[in-house]
PDB file of N, CA and C in Angstrom:
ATOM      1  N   UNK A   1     -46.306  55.843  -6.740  1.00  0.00           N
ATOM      2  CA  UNK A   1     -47.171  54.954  -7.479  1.00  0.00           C
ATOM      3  C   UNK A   1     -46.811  53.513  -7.093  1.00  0.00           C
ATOM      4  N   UNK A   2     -47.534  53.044  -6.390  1.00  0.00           N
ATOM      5  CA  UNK A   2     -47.431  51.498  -6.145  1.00  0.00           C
ATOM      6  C   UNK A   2     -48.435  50.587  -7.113  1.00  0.00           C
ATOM      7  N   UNK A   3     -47.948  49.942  -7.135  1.00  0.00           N
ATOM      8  CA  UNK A   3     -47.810  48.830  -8.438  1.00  0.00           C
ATOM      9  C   UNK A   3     -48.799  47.648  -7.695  1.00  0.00           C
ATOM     10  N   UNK A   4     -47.836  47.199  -6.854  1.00  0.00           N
ATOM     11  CA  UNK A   4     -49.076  45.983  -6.241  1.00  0.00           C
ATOM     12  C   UNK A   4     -49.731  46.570  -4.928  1.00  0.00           C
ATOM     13  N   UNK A   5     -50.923  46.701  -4.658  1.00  0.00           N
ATOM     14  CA  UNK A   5     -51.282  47.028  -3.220  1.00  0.00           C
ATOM     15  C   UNK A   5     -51.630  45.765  -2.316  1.00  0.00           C
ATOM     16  N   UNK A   6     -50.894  46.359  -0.723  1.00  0.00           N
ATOM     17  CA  UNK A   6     -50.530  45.270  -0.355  1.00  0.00           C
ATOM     18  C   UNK A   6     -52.349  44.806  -0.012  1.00  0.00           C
ATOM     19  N   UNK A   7     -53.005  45.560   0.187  1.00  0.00           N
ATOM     20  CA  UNK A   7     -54.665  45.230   0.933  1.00  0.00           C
ATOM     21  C   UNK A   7     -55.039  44.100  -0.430  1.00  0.00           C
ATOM     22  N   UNK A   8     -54.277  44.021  -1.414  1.00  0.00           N
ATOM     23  CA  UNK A   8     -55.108  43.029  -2.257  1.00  0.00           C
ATOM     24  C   UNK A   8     -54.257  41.532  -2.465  1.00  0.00           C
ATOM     25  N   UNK A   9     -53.668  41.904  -1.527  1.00  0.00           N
ATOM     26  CA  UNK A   9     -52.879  40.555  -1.839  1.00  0.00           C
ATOM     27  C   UNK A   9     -54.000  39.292  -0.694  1.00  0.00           C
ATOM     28  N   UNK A  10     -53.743  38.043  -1.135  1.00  0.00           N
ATOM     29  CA  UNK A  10     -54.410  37.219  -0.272  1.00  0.00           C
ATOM     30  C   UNK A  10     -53.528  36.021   0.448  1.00  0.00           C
ATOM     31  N   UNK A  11     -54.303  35.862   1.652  1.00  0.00           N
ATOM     32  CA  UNK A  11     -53.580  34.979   2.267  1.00  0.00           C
ATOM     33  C   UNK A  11     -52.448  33.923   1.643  1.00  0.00           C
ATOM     34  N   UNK A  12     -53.812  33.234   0.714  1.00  0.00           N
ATOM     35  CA  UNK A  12     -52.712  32.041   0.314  1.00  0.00           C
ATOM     36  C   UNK A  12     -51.553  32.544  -0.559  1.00  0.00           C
ATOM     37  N   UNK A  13     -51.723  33.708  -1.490  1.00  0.00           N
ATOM     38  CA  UNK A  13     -50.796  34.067  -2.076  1.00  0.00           C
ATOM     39  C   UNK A  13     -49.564  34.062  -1.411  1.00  0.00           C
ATOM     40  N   UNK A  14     -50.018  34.415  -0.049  1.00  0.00           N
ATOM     41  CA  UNK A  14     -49.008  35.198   1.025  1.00  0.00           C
ATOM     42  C   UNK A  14     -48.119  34.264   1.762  1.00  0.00           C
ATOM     43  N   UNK A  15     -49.248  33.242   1.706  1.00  0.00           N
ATOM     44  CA  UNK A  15     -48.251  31.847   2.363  1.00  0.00           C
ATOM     45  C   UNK A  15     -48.093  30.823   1.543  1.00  0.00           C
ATOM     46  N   UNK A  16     -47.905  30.828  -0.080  1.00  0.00           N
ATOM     47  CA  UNK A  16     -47.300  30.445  -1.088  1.00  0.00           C
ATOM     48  C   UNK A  16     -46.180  31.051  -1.175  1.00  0.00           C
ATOM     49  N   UNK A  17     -45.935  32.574  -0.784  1.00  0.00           N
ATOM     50  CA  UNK A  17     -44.607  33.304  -1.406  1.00  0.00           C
ATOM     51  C   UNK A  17     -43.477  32.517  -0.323  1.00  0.00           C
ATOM     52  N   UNK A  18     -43.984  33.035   1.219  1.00  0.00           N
ATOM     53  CA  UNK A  18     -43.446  32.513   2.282  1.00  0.00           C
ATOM     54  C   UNK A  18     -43.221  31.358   2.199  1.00  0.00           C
ATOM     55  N   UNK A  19     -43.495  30.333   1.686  1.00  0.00           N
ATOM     56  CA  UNK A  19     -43.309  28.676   1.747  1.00  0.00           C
ATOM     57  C   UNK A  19     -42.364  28.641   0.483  1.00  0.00           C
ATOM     58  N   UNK A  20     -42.368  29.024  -0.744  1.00  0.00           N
ATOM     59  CA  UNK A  20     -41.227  29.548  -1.632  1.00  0.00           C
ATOM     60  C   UNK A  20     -39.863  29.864  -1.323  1.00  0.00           C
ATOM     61  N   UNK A  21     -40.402  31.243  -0.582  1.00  0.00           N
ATOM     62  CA  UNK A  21     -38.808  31.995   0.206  1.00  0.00           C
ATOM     63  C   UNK A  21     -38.578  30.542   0.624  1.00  0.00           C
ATOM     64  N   UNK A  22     -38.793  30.293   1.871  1.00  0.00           N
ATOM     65  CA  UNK A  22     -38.566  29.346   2.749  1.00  0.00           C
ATOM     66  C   UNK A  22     -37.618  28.374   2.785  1.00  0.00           C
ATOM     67  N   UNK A  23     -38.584  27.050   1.374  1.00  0.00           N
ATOM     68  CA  UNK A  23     -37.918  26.378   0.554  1.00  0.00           C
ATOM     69  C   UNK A  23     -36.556  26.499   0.098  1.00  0.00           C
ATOM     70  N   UNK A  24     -36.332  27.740  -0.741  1.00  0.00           N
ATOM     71  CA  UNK A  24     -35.369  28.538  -1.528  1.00  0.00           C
ATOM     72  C   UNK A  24     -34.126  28.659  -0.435  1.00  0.00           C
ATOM     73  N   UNK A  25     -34.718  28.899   0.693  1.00  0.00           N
ATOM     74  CA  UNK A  25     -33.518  29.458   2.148  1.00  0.00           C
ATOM     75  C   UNK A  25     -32.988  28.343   2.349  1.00  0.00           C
ATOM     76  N   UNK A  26     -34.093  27.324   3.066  1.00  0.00           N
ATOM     77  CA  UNK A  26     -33.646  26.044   3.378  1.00  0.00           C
ATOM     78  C   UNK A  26     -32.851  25.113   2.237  1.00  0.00           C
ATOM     79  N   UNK A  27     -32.686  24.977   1.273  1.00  0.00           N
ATOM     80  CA  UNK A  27     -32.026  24.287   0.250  1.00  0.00           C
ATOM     81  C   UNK A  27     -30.709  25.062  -0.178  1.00  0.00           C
ATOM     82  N   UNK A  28     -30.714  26.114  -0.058  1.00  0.00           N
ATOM     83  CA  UNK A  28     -29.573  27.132  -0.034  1.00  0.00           C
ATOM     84  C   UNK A  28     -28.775  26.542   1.283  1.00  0.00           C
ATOM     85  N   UNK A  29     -29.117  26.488   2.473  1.00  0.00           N
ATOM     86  CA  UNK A  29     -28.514  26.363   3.574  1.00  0.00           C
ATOM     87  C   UNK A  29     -27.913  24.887   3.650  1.00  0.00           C
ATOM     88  N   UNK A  30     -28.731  24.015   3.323  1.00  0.00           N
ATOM     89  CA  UNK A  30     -28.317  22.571   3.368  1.00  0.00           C
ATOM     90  C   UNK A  30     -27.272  22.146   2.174  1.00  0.00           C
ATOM     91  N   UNK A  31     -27.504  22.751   1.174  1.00  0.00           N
ATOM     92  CA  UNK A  31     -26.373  22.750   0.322  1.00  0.00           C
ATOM     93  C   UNK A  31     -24.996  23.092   0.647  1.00  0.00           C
ATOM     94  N   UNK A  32     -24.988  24.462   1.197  1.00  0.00           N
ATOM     95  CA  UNK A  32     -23.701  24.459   2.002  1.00  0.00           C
ATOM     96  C   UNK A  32     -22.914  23.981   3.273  1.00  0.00           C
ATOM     97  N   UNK A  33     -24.286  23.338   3.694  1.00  0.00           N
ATOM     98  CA  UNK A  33     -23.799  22.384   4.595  1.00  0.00           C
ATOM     99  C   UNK A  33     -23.170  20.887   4.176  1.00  0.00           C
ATOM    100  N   UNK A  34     -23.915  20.657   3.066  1.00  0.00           N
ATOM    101  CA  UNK A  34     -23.349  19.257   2.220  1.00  0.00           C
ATOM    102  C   UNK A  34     -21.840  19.773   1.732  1.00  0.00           C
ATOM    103  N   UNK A  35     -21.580  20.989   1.839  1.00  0.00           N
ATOM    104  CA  UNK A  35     -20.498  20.844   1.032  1.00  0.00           C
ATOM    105  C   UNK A  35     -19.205  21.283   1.861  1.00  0.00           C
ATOM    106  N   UNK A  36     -19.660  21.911   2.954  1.00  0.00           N
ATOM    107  CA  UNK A  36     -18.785  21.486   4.578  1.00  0.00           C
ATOM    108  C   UNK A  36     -18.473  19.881   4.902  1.00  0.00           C
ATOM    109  N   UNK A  37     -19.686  19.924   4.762  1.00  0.00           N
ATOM    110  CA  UNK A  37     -18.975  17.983   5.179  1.00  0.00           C
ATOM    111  C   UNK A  37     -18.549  17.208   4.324  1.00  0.00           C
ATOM    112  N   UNK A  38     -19.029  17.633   3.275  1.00  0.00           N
ATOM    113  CA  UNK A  38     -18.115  17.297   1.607  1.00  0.00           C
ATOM    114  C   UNK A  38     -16.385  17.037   1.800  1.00  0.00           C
ATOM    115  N   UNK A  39     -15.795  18.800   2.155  1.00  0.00           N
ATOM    116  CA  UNK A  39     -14.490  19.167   2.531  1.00  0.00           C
ATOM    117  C   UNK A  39     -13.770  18.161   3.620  1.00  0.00           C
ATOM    118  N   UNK A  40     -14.927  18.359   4.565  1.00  0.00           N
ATOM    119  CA  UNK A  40     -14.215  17.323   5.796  1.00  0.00           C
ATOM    120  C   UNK A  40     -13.744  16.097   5.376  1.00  0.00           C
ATOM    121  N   UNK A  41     -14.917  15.662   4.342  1.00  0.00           N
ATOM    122  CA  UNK A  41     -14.751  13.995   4.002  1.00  0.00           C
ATOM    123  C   UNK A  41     -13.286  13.564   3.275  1.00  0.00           C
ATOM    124  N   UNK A  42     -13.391  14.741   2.374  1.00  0.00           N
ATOM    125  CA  UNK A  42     -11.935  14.966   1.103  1.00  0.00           C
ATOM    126  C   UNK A  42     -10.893  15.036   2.423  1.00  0.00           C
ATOM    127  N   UNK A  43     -10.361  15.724   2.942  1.00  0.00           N
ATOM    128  CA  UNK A  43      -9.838  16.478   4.310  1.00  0.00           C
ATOM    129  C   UNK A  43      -9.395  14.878   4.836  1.00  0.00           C
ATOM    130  N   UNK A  44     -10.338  14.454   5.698  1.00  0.00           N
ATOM    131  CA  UNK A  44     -10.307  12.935   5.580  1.00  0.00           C
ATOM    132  C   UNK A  44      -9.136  11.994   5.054  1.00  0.00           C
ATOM    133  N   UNK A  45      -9.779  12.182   4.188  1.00  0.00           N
ATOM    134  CA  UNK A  45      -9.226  10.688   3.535  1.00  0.00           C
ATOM    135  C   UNK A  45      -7.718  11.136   3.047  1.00  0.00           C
ATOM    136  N   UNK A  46      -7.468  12.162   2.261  1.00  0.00           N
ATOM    137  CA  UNK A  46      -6.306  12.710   1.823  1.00  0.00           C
ATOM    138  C   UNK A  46      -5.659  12.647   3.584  1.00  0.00           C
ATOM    139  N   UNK A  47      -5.695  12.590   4.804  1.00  0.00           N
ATOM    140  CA  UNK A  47      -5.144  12.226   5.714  1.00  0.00           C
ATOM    141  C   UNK A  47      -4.708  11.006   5.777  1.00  0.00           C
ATOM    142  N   UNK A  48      -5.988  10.062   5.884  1.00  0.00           N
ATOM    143  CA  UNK A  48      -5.898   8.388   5.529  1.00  0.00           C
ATOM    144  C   UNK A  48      -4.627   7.980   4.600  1.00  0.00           C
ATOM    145  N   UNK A  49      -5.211   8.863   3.473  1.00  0.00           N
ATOM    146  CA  UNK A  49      -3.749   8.059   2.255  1.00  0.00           C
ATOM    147  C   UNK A  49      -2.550   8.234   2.669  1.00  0.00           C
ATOM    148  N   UNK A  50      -2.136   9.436   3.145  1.00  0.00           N
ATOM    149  CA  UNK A  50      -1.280  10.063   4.032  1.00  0.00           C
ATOM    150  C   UNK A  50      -0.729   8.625   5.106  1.00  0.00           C
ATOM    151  N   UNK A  51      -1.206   8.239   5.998  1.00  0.00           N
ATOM    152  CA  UNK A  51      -1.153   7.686   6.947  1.00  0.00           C
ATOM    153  C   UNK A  51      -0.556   6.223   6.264  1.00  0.00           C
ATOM    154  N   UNK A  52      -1.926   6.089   5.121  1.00  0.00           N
ATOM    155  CA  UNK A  52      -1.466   4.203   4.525  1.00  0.00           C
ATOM    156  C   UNK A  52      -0.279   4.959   3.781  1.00  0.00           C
ATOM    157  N   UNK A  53       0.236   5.106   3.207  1.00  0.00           N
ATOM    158  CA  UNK A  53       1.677   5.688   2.401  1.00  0.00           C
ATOM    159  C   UNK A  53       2.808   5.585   3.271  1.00  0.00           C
ATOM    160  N   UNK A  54       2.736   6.355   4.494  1.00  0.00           N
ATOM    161  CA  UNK A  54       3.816   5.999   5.006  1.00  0.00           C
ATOM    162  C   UNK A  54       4.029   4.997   5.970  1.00  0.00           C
ATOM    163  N   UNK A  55       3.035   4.405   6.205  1.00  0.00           N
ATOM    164  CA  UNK A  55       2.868   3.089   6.432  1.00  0.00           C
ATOM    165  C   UNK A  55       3.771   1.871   5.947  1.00  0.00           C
ATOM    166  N   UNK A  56       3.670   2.005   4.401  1.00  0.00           N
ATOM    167  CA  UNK A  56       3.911   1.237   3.212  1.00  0.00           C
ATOM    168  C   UNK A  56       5.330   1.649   2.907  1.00  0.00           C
ATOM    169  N   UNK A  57       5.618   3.015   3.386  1.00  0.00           N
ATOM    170  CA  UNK A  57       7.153   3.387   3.021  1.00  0.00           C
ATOM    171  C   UNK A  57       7.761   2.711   4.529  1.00  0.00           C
ATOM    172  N   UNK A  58       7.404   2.564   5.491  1.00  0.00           N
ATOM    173  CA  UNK A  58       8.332   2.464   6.935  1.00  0.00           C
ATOM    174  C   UNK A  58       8.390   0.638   6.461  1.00  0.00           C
ATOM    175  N   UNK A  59       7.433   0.317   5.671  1.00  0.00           N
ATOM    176  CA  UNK A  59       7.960  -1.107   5.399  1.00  0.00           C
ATOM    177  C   UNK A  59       9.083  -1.727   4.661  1.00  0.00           C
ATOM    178  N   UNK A  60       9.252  -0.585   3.565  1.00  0.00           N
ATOM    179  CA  UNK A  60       9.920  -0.352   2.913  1.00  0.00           C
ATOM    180  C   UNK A  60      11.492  -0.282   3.551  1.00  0.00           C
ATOM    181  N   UNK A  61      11.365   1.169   4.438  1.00  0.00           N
ATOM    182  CA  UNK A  61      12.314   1.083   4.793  1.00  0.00           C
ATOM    183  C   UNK A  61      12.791  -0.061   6.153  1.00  0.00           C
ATOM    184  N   UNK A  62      12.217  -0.697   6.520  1.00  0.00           N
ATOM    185  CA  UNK A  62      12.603  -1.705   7.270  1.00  0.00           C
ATOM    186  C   UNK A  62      13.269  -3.229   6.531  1.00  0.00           C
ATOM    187  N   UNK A  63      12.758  -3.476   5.169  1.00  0.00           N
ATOM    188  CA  UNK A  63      13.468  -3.899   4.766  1.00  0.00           C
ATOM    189  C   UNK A  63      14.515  -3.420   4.176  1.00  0.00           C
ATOM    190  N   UNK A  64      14.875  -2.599   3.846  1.00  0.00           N
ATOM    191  CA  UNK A  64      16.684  -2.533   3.994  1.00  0.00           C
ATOM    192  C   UNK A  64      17.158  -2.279   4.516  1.00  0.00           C
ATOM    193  N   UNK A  65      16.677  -1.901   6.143  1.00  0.00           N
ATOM    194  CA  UNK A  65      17.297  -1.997   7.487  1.00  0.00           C
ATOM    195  C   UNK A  65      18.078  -3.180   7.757  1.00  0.00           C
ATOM    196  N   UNK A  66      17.159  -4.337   7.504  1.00  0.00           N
ATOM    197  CA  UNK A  66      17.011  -5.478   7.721  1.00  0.00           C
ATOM    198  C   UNK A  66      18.197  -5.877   6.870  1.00  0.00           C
ATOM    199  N   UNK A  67      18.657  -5.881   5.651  1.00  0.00           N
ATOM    200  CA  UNK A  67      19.210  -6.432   4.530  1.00  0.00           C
ATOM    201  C   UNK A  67      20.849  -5.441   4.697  1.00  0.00           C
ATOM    202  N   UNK A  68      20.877  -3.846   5.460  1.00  0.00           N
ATOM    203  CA  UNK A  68      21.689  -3.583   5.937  1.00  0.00           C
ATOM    204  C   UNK A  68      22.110  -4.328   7.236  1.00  0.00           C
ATOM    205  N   UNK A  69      21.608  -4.848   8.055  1.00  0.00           N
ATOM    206  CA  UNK A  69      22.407  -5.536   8.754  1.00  0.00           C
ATOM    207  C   UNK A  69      22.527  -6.610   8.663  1.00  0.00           C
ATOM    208  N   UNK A  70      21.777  -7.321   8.256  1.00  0.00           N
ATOM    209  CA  UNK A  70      22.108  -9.219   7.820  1.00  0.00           C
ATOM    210  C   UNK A  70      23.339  -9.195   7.392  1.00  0.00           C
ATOM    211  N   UNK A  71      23.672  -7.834   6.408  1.00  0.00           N
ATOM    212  CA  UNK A  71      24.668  -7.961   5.525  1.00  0.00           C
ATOM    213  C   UNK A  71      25.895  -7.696   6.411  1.00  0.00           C
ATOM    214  N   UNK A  72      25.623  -6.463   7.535  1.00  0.00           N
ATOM    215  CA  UNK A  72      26.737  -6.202   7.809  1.00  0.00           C
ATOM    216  C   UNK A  72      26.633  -7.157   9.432  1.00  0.00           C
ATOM    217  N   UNK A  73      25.925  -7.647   9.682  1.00  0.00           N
ATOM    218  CA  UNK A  73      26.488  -8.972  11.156  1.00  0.00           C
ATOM    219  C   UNK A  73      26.879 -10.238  10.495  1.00  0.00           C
ATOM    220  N   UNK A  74      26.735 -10.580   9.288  1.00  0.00           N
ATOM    221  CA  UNK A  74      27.447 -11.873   8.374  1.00  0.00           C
ATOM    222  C   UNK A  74      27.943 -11.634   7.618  1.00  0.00           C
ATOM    223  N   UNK A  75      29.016 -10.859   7.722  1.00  0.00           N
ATOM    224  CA  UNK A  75      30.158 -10.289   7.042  1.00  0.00           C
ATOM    225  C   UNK A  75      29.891 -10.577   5.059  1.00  0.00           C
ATOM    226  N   UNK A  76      28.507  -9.780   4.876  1.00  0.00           N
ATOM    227  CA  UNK A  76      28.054  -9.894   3.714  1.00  0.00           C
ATOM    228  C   UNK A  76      27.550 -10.499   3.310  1.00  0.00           C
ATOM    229  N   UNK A  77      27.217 -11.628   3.732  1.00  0.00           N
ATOM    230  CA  UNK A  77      26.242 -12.828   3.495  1.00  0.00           C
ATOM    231  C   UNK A  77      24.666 -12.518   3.951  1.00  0.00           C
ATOM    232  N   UNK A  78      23.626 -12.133   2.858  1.00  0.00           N
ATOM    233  CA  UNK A  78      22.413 -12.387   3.917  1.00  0.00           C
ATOM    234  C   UNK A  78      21.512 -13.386   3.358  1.00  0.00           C
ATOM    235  N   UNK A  79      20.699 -13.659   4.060  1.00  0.00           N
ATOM    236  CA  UNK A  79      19.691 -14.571   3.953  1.00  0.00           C
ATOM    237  C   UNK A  79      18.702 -14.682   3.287  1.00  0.00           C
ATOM    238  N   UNK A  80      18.100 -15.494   2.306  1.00  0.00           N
ATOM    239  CA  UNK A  80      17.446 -15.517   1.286  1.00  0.00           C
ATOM    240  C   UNK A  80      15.972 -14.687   1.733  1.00  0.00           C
ATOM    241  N   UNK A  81      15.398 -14.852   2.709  1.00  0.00           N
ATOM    242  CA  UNK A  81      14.236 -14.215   3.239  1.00  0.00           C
ATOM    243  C   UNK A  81      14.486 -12.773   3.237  1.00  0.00           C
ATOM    244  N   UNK A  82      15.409 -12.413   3.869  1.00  0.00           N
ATOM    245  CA  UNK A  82      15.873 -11.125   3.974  1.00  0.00           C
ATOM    246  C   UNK A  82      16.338 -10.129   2.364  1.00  0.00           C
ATOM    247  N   UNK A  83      16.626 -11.461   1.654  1.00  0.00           N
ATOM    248  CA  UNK A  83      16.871 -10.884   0.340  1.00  0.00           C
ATOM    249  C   UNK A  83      15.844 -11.088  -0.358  1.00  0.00           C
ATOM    250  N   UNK A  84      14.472 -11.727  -0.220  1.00  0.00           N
ATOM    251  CA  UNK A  84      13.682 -11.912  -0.843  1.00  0.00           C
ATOM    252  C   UNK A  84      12.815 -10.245  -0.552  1.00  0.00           C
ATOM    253  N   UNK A  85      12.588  -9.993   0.571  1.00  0.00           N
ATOM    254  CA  UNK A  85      11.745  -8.991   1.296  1.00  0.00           C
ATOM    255  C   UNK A  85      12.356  -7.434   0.715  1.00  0.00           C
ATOM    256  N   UNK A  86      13.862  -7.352   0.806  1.00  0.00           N
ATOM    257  CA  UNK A  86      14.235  -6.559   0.194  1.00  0.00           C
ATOM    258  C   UNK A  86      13.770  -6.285  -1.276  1.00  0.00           C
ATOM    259  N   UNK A  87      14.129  -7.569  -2.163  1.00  0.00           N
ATOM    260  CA  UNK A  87      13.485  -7.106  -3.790  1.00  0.00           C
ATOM    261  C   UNK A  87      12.240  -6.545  -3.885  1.00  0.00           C
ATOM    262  N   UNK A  88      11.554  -7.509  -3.138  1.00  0.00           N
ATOM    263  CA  UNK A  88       9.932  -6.803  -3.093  1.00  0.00           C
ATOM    264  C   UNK A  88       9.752  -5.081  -2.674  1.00  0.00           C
ATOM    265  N   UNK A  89      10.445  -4.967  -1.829  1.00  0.00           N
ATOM    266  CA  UNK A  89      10.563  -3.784  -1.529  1.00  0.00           C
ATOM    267  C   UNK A  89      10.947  -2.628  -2.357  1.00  0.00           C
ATOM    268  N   UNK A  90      12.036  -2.798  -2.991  1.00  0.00           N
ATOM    269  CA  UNK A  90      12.695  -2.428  -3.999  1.00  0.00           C
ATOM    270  C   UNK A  90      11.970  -1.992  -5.299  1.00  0.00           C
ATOM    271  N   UNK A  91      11.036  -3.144  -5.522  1.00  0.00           N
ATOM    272  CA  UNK A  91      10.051  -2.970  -6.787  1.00  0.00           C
ATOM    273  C   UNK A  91       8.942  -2.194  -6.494  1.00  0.00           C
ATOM    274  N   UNK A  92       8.317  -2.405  -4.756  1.00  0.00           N
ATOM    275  CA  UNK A  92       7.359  -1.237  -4.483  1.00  0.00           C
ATOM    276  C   UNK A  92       7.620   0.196  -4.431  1.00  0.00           C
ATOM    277  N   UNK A  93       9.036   0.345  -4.018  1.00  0.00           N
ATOM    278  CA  UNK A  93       9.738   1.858  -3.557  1.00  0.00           C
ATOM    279  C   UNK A  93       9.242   2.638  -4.868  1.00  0.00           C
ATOM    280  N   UNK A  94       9.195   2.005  -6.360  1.00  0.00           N
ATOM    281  CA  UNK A  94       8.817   2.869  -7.359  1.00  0.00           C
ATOM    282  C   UNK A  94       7.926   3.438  -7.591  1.00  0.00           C
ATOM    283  N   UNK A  95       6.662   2.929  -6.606  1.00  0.00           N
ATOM    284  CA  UNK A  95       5.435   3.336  -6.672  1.00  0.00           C
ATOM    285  C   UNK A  95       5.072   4.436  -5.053  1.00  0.00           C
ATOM    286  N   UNK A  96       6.253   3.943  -4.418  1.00  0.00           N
ATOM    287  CA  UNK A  96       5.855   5.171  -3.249  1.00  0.00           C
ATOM    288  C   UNK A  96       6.209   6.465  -2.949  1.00  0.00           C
ATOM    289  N   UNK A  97       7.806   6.194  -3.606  1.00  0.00           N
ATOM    290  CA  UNK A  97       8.576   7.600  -3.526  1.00  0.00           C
ATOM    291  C   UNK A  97       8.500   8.009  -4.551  1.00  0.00           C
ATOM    292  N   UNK A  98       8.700   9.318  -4.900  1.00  0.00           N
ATOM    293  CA  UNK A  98       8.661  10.323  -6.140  1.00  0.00           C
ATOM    294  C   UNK A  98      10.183  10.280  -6.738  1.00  0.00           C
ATOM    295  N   UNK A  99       9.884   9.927  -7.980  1.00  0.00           N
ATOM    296  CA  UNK A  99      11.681  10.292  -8.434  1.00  0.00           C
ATOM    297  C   UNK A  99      12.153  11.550  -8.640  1.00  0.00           C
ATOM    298  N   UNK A 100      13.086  11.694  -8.655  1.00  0.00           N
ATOM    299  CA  UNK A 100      13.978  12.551  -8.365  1.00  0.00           C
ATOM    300  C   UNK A 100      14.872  13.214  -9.993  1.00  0.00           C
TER     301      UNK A 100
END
């Protein structure tokens, strides 16, 4: 027992359903494509921060490179610049490294 027969269906019906499906496929497909390149973008940037972070830490650690040897080629004496760069440093380190 068939229910709809296909001899009564009509064109436009036919290429209303088809333009429906269609629609339905195509928006299905592009969605998961938005959300591939979505990932990449996240993917991205969580690299970026990555990159500026330790960026910001090698500065870090260069000033007390710096403040280790001022200190130890002037037999403990260092230089106000050198001790200035260090504090700064010092006060950023709290925000870059994780405590412990």
């Amino acid at each position: 027992m068939c229910v709809i027969s296909l001899c009564s269906i009509s064109w436009e019906a036919f290429a209303t359903l088809v333009a429906g499906l269609s629609a339905v496929v195509g928006a299905y497909r592009l969605g998961r494509r938005q959300v591939e390149i979505l990932k990449r973008q996240t993917e991205l940037q969580e690299a970026n921060l990555k990159i500026s972070i330790f960026d910001r830490r090698m500065d870090i650690f260069r000033a007390v490179e710096g403040l280790i040897h001022g200190s130890l080629s002037k037999g403990g004496a260092v230089e106000d610049e050198i001790e200035r760069k260090f504090l700064m440093a010092k006060q950023e380190s709290r925000f870059l490294f994780p405590s412990t």
